[in-house]
N, C-alpha and C. Protein backbone atom coordinates (compact mmCIF):
# COMPACT_ATOMS: atom_id res chain seq x y z
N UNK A 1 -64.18 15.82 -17.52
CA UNK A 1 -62.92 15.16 -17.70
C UNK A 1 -62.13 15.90 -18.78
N UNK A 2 -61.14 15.62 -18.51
CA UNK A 2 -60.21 16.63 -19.52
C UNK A 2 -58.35 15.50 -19.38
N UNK A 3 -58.30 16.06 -20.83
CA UNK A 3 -56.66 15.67 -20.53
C UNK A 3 -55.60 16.37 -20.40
N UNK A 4 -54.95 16.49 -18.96
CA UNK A 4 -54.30 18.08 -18.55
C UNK A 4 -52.56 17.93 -19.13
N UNK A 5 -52.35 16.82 -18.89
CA UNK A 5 -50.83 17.09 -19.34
C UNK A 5 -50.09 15.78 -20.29
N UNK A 6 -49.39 15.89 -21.25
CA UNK A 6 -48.48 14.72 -21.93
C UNK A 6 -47.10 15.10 -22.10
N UNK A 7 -46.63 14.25 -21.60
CA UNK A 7 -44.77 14.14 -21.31
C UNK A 7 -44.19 13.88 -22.63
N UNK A 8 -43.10 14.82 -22.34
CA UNK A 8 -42.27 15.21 -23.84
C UNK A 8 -40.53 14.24 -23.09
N UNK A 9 -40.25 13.07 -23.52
CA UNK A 9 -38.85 13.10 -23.23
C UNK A 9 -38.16 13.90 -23.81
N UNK A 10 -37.44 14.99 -22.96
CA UNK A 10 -36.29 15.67 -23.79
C UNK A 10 -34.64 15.43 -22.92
N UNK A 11 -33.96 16.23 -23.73
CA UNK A 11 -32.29 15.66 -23.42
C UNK A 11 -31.99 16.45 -22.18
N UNK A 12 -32.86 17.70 -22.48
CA UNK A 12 -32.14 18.77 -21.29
C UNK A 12 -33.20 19.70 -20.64
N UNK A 13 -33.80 20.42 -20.08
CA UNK A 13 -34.37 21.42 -19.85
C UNK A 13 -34.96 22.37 -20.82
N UNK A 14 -33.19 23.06 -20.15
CA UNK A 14 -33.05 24.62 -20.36
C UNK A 14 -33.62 24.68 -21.55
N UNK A 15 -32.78 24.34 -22.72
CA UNK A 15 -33.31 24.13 -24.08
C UNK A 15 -34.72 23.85 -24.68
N UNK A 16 -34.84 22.37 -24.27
CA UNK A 16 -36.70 22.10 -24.21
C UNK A 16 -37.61 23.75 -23.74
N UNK A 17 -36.91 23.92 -22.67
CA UNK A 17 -38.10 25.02 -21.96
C UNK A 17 -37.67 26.54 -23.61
N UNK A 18 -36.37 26.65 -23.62
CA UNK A 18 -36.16 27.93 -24.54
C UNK A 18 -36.95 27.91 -25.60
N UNK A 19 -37.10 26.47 -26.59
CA UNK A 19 -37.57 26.45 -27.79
C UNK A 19 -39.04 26.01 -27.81
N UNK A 20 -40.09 25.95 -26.41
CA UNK A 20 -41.19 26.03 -26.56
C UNK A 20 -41.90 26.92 -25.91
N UNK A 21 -41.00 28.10 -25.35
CA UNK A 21 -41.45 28.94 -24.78
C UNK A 21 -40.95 30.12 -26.30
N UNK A 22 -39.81 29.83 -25.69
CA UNK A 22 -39.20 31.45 -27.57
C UNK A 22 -39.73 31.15 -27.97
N UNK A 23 -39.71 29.90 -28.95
CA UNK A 23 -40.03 29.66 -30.36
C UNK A 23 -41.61 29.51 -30.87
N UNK A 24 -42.18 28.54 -30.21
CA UNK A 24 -43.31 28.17 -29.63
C UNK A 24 -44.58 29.42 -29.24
N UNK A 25 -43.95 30.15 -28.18
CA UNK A 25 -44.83 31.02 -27.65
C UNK A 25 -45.31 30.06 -26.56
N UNK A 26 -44.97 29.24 -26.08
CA UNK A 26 -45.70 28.42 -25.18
C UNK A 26 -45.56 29.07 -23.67
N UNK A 27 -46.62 29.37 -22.41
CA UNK A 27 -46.27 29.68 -21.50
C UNK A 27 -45.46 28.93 -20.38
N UNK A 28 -44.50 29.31 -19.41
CA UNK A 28 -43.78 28.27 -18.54
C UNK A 28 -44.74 28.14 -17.40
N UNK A 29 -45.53 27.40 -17.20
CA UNK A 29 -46.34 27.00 -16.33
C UNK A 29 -45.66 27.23 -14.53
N UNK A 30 -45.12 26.14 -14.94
CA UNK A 30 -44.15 25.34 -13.83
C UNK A 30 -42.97 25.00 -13.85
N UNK A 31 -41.81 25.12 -12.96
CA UNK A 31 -40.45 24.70 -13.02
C UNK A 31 -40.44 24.92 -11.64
N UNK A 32 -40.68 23.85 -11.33
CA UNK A 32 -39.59 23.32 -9.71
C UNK A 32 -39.18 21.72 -9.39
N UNK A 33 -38.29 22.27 -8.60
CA UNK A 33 -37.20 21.06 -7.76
C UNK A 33 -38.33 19.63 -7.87
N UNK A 34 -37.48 18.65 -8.27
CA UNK A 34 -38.99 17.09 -7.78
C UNK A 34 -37.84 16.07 -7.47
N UNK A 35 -38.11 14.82 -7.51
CA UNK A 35 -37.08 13.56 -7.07
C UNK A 35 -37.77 12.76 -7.91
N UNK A 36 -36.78 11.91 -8.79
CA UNK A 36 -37.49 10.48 -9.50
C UNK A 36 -38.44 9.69 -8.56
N UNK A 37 -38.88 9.32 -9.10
CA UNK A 37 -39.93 8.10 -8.51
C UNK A 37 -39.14 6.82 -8.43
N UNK A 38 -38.10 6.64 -9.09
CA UNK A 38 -37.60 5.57 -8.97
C UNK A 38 -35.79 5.54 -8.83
N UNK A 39 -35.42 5.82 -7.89
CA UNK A 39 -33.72 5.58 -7.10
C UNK A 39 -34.02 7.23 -6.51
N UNK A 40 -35.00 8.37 -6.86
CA UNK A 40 -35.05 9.66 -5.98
C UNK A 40 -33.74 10.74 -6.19
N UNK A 41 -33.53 10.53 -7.99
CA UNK A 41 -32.66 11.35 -8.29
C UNK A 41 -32.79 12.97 -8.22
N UNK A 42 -32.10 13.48 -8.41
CA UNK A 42 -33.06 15.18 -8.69
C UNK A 42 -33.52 15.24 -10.16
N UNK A 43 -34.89 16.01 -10.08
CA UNK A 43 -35.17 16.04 -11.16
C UNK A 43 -35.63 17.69 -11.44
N UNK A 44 -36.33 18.10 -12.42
CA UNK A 44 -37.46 19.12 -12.43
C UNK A 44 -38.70 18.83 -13.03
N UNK A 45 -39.84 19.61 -12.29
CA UNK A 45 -41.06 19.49 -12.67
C UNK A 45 -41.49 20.65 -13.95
N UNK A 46 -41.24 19.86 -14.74
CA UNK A 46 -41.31 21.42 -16.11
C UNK A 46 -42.57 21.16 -16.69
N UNK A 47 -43.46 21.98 -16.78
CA UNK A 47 -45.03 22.41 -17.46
C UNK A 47 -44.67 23.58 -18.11
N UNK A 48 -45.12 23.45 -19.57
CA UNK A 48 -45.37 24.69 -20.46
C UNK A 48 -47.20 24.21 -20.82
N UNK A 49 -47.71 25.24 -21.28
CA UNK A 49 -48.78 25.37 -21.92
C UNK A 49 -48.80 26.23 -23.07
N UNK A 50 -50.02 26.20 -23.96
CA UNK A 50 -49.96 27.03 -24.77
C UNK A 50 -50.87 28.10 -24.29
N UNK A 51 -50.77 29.70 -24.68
CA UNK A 51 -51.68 30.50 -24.12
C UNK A 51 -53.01 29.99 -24.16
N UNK A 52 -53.22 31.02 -22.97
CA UNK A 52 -55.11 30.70 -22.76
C UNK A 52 -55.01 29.05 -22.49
N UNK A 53 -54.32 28.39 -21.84
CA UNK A 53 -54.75 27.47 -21.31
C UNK A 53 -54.35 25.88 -22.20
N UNK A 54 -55.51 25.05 -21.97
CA UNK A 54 -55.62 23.97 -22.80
C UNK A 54 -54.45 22.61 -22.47
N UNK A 55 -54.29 21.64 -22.88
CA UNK A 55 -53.18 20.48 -22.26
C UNK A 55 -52.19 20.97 -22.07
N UNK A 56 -51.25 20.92 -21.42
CA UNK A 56 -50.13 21.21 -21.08
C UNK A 56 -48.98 19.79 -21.58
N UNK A 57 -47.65 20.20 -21.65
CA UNK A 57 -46.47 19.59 -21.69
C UNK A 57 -45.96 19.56 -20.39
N UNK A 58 -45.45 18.05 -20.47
CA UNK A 58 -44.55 17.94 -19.23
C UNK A 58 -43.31 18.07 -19.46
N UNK A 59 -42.30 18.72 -19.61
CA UNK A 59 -41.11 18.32 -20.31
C UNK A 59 -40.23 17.46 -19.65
N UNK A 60 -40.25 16.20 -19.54
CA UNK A 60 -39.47 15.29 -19.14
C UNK A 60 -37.55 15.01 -19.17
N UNK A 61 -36.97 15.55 -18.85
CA UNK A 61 -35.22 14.76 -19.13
C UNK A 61 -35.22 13.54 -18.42
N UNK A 62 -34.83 12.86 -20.22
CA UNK A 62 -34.74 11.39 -20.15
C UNK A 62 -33.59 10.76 -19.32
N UNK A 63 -33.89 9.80 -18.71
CA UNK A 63 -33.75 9.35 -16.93
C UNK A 63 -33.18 7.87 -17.44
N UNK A 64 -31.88 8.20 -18.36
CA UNK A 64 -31.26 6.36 -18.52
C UNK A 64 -31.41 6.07 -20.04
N UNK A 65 -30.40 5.22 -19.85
CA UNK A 65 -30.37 4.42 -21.80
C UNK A 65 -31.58 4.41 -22.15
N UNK A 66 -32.59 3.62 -21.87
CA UNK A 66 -34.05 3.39 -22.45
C UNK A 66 -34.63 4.59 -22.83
N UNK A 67 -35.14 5.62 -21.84
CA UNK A 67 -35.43 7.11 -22.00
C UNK A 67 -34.19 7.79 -22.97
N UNK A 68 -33.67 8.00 -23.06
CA UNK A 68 -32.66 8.58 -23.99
C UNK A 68 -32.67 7.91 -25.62
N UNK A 69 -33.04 6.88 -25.31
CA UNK A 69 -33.47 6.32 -27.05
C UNK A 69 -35.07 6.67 -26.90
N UNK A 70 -35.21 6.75 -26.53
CA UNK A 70 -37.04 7.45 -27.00
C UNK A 70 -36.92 8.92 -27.11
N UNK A 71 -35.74 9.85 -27.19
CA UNK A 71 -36.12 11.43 -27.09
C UNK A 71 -36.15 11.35 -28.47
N UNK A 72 -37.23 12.06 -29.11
CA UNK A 72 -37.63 12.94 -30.66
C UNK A 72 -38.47 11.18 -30.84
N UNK A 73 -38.76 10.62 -30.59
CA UNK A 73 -39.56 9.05 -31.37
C UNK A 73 -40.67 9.25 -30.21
N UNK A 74 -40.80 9.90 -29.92
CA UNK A 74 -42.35 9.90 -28.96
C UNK A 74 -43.52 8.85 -29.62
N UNK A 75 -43.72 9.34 -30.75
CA UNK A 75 -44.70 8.63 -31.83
C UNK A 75 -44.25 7.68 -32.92
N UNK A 76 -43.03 7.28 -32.52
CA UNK A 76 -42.64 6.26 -33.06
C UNK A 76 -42.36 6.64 -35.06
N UNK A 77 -42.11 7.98 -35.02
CA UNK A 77 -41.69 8.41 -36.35
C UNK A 77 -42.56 9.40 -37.24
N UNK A 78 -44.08 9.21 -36.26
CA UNK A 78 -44.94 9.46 -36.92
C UNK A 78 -45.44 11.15 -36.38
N UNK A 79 -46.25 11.51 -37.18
CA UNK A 79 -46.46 13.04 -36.22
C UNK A 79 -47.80 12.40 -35.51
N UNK A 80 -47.01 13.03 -34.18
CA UNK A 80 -47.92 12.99 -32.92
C UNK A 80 -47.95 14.05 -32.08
N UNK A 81 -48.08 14.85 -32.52
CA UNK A 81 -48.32 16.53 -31.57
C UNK A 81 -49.08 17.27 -32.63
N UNK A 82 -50.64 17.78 -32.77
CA UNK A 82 -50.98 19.00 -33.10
C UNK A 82 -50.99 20.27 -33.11
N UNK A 83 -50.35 21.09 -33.55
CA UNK A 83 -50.27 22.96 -32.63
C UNK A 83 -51.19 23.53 -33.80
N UNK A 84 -52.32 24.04 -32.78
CA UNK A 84 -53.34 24.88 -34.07
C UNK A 84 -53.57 25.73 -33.62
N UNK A 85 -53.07 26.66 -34.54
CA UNK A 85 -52.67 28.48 -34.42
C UNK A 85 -53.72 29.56 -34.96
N UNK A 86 -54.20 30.30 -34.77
CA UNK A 86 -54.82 31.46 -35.37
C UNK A 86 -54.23 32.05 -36.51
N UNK A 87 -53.14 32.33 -36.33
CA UNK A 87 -52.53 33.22 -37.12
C UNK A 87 -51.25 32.07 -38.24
N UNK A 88 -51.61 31.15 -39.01
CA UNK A 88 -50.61 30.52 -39.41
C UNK A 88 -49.18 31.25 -39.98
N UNK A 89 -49.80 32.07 -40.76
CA UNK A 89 -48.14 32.47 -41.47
C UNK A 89 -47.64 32.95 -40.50
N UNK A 90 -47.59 34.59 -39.42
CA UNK A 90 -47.05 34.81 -38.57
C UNK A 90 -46.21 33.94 -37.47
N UNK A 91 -47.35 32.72 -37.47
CA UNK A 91 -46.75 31.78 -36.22
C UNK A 91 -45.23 30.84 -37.28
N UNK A 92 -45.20 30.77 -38.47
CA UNK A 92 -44.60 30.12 -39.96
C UNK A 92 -43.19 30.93 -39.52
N UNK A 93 -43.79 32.28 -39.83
CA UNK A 93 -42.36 33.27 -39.82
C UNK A 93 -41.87 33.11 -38.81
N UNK A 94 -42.37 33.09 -37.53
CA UNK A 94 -41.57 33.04 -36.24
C UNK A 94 -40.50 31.98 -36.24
N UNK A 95 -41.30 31.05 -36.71
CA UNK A 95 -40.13 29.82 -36.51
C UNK A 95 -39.13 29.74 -37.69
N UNK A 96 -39.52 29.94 -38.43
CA UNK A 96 -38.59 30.31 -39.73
C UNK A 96 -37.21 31.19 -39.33
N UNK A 97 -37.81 31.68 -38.51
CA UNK A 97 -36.81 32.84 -37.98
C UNK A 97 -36.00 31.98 -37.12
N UNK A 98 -36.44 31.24 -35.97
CA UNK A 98 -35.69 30.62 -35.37
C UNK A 98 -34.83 29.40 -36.04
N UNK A 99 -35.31 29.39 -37.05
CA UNK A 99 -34.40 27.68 -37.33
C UNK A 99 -35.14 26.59 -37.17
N UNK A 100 -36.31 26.87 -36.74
CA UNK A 100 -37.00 25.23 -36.56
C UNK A 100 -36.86 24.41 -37.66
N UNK A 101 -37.02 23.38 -37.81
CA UNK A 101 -37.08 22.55 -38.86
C UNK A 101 -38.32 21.86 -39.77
N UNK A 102 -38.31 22.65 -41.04
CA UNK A 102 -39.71 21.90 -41.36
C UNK A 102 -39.57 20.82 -42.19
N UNK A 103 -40.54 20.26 -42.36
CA UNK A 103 -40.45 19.23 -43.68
C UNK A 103 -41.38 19.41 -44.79
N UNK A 104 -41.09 19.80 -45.73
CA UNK A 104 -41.30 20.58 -46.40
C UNK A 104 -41.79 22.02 -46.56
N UNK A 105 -42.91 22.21 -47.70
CA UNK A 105 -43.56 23.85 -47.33
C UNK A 105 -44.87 23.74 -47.53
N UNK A 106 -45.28 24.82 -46.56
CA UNK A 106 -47.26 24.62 -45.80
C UNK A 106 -47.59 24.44 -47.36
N UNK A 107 -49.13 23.79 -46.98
CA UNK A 107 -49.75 23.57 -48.29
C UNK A 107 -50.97 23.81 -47.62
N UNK A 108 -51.77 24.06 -48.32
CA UNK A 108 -53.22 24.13 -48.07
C UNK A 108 -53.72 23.04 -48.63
N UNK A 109 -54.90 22.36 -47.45
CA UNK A 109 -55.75 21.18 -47.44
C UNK A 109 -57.16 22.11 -47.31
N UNK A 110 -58.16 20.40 -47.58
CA UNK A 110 -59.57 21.33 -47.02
C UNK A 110 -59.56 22.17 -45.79
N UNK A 111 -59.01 21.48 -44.66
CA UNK A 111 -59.21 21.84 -43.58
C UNK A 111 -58.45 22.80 -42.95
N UNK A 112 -57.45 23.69 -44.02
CA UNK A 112 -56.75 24.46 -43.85
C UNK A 112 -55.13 24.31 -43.82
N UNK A 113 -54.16 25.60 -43.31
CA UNK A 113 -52.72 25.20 -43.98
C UNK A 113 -52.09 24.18 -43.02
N UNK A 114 -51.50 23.73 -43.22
CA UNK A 114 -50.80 22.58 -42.85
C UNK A 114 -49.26 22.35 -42.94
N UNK A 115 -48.16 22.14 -42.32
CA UNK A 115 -46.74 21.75 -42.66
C UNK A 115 -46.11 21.03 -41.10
N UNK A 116 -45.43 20.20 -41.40
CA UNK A 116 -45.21 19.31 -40.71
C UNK A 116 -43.36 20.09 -40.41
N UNK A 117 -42.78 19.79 -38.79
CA UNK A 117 -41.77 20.21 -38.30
C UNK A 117 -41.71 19.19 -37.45
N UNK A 118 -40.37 19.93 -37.01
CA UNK A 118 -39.71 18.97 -35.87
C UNK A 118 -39.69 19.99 -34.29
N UNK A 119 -39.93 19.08 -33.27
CA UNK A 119 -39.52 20.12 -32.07
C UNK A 119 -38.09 19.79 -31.65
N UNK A 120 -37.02 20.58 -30.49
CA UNK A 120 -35.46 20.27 -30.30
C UNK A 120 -35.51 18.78 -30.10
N UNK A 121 -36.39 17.68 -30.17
CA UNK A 121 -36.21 16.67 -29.61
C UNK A 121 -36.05 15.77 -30.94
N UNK A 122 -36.35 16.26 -32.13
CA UNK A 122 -36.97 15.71 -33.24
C UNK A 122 -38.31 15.00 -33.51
N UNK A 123 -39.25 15.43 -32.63
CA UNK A 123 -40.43 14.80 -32.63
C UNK A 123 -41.33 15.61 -34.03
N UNK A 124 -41.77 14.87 -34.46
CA UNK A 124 -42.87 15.61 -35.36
C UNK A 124 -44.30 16.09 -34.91
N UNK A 125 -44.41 17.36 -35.49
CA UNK A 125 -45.61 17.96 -35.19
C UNK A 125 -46.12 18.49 -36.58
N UNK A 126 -47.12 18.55 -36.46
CA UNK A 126 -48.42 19.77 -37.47
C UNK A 126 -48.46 21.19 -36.89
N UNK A 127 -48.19 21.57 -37.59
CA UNK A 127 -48.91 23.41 -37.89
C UNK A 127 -49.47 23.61 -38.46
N UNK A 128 -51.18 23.45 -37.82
CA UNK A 128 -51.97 23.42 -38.36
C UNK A 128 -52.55 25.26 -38.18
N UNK A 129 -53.50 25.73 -39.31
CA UNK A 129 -54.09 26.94 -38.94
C UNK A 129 -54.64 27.08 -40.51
N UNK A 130 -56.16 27.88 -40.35
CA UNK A 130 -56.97 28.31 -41.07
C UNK A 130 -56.53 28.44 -42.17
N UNK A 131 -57.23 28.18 -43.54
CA UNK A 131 -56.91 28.29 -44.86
C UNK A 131 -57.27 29.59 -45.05
């Protein structure tokens, strides 16, 4: 058993897919044509992964008022996405470069460096990687 994919509400695609594929390094799995499940709007089926495999993202565009107040509150404020990197500072600089948004600056814990960001949706995540 395994857990293969968790849905990201985001606002738009293109964007979602740019800033976790650029920024991220995340691979584009999947992108094709689908229909809502519910009134059979058009939609897309968007999967990124991170290399070499492992859970995948669904990237969802939020589908109505309700979905559209949940994009970036996935976790309800809290960080709910882990990304654990090999290479922390390199993977640090990349995004640094892009503009991502952090909250504050990495610190080292026992369990290695640590700094908390936002993805385009405002969701919080960890960047986590080796001390």
């Amino acid at each position: 058993m395994r857990l293969d994919l968790v849905a990201i509400v985001v606002e738009e695609y293109d964007p979602a897919i740019a800033f976790f594929v650029g920024v991220l390094g995340f691979e584009l799995v999947e992108d094709s044509p689908s229909l809502t499940s519910v009134g059979g709007k058009a939609k897309r089926w968007v999967i990124v992964r991170p290399p070499g495999g492992g859970t995948g993202l669904l990237l969802a565009r939020a589908d109505g008022e309700r979905q559209l107040a949940g994009v970036g509150e996935q976790a309800a404020g809290r960080v709910g996405f882990f990304l654990q990197v090999d290479d922390f500072n390199e993977t640090y600089a990349r995004m640094v470069e892009h503009g991502v948004t952090f909250e504050g600056l990495p610190r080292v814990e026992a369990y290695g460096k640590i700094v908390v960001f936002r993805d385009i949706s405002g969701n919080r995540w960890d960047l986590l990687g080796p001390a």
